[in-house]
PDB file of N, CA and C in Angstrom:
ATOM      1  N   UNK A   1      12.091   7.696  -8.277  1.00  0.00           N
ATOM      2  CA  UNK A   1      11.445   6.421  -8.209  1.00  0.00           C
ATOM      3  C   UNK A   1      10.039   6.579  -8.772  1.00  0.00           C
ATOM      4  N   UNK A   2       9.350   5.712  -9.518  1.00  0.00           N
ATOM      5  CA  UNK A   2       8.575   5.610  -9.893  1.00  0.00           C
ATOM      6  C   UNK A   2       7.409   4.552  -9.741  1.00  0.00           C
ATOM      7  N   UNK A   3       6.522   4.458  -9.092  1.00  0.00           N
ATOM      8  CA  UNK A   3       5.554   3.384  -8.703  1.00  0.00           C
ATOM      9  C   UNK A   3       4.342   3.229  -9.440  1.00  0.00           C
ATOM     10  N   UNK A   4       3.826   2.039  -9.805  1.00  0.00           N
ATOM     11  CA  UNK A   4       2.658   2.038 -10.336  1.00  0.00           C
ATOM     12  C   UNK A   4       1.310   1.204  -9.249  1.00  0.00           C
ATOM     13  N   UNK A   5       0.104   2.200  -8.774  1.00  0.00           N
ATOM     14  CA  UNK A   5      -0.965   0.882  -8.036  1.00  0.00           C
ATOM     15  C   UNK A   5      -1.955   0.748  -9.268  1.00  0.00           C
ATOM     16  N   UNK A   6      -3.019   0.530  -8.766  1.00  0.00           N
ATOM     17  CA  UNK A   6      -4.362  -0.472  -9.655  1.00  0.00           C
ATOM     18  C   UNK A   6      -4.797   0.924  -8.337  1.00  0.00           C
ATOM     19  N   UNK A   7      -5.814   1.533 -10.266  1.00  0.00           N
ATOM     20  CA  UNK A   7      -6.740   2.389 -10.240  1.00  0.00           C
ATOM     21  C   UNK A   7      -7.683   1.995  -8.776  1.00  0.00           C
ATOM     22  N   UNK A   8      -7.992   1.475  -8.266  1.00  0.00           N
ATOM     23  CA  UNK A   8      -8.956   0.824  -7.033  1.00  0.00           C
ATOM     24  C   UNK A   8      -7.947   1.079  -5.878  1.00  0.00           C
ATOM     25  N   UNK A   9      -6.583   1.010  -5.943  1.00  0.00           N
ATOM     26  CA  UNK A   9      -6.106   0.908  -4.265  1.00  0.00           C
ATOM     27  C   UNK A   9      -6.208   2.466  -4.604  1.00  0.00           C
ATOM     28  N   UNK A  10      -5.324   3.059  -5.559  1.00  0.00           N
ATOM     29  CA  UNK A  10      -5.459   4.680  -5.020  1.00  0.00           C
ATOM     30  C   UNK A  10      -6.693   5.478  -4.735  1.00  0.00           C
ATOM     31  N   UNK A  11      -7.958   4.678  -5.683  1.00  0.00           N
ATOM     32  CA  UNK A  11      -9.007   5.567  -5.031  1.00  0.00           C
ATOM     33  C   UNK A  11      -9.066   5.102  -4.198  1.00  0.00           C
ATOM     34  N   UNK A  12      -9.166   3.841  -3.211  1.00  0.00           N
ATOM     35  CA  UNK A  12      -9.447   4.076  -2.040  1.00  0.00           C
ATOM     36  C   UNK A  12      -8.585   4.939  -0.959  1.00  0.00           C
ATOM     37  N   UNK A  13      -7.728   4.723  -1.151  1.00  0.00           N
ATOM     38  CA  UNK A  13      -6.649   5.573  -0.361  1.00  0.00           C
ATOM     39  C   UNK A  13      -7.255   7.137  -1.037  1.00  0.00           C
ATOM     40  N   UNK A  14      -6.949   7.261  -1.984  1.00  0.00           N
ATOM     41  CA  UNK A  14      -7.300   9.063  -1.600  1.00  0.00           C
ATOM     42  C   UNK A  14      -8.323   9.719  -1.096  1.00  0.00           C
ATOM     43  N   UNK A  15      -9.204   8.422  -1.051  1.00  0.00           N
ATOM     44  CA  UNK A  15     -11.268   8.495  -0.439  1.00  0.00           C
ATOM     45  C   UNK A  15     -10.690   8.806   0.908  1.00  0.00           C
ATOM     46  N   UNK A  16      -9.484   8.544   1.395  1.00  0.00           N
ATOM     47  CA  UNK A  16      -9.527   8.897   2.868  1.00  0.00           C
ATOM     48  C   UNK A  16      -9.206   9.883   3.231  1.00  0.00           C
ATOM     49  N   UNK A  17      -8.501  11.049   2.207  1.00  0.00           N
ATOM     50  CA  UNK A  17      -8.754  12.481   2.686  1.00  0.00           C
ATOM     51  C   UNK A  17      -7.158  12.497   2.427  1.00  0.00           C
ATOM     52  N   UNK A  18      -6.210  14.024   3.111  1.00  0.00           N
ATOM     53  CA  UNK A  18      -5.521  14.680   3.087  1.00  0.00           C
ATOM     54  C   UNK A  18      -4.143  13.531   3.924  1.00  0.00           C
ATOM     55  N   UNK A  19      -3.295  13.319   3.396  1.00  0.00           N
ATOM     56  CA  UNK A  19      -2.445  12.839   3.755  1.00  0.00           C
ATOM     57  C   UNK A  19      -2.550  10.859   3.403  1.00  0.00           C
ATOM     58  N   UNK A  20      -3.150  10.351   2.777  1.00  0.00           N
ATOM     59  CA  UNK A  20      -3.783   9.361   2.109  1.00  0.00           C
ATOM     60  C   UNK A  20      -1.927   8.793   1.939  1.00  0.00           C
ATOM     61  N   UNK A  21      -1.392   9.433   1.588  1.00  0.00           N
ATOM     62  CA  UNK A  21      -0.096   8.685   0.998  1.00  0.00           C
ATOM     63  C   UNK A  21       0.983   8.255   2.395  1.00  0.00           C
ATOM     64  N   UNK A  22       0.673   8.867   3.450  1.00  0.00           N
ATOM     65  CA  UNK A  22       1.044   8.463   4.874  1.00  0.00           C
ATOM     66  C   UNK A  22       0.324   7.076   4.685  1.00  0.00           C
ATOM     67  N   UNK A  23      -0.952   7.190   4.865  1.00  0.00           N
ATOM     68  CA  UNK A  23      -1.336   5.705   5.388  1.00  0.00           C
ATOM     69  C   UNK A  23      -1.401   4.680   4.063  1.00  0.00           C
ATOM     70  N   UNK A  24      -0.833   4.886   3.280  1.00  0.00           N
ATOM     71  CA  UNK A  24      -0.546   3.874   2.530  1.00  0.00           C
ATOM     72  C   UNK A  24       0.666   3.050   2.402  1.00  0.00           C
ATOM     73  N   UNK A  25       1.796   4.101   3.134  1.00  0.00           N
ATOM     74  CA  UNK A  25       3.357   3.980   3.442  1.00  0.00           C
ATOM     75  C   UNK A  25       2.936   2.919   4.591  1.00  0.00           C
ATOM     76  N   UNK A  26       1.977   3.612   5.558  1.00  0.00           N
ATOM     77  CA  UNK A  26       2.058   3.092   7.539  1.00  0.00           C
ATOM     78  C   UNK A  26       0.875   1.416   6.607  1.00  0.00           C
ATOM     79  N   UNK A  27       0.082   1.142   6.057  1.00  0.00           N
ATOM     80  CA  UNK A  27      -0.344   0.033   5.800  1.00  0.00           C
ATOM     81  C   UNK A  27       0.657  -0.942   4.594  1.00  0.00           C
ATOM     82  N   UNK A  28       1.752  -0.578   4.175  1.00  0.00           N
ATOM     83  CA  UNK A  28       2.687  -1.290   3.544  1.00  0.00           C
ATOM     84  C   UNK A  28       3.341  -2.119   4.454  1.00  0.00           C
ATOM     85  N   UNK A  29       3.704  -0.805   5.354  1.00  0.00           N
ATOM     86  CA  UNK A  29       4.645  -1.470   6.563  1.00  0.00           C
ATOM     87  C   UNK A  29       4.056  -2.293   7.638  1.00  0.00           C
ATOM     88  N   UNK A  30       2.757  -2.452   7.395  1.00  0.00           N
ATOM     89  CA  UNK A  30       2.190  -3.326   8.622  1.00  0.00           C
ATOM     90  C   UNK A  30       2.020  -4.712   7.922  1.00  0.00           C
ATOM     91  N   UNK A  31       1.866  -4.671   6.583  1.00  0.00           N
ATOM     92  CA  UNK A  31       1.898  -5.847   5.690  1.00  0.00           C
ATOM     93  C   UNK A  31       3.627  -6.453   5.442  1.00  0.00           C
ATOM     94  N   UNK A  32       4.299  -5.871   5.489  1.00  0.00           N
ATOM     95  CA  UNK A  32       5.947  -6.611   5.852  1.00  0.00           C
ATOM     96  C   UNK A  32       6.353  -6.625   6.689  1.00  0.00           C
ATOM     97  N   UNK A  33       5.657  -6.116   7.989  1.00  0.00           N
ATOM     98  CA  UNK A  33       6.191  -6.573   9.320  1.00  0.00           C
ATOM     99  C   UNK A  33       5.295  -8.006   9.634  1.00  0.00           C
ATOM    100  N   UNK A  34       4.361  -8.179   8.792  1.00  0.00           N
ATOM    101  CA  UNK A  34       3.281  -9.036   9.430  1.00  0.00           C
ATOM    102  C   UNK A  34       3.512 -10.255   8.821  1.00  0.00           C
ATOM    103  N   UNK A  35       4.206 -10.214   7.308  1.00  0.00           N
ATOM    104  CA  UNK A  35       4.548 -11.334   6.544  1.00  0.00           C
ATOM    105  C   UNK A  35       5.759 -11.051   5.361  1.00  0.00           C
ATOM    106  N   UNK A  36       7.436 -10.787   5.829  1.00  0.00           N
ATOM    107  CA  UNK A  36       8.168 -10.217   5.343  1.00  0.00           C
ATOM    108  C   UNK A  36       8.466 -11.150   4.234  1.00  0.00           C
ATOM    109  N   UNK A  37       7.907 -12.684   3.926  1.00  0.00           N
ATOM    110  CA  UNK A  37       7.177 -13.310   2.612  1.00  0.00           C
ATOM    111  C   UNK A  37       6.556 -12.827   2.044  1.00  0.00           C
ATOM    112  N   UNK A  38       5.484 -12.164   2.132  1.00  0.00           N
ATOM    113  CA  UNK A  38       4.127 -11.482   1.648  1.00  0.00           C
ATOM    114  C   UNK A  38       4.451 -11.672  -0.230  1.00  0.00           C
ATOM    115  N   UNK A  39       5.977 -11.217  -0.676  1.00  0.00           N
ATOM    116  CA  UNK A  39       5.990 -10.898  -1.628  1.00  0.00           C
ATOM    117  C   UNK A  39       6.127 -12.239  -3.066  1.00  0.00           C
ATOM    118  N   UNK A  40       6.976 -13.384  -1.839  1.00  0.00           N
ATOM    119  CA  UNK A  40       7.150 -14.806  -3.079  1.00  0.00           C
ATOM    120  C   UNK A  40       5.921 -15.449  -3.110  1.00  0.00           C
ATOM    121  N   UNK A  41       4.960 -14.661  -1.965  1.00  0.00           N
ATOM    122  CA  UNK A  41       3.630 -15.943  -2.133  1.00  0.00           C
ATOM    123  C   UNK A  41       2.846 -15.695  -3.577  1.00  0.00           C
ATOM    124  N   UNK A  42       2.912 -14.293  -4.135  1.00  0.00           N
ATOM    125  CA  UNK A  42       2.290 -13.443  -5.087  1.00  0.00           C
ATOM    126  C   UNK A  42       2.386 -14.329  -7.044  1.00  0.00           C
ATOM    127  N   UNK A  43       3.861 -14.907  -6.443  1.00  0.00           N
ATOM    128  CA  UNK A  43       3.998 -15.936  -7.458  1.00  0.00           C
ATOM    129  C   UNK A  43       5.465 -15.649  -8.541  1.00  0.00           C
TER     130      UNK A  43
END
């Protein structure tokens, strides 16, 4: 699988240190538990 983010989310995520790709998985999943729309609002 292959994913692409915007130069800005990964630096922030890797600004947070060692394991950065955990909390980017655990803040995906708090954004589709929170609005499992999230994705048709985008357009």
């Amino acid at each position: 699988m292959s994913v692409r983010y915007s130069p800005e989310v990964l630096s922030y995520f890797r600004s947070t240190g060692a394991g950065w790709q955990t909390r980017m998985d655990a803040a995906l999943k708090i954004l589709v538990k929170k609005d499992p729309d999230w994705l048709k609002k985008l357009g």
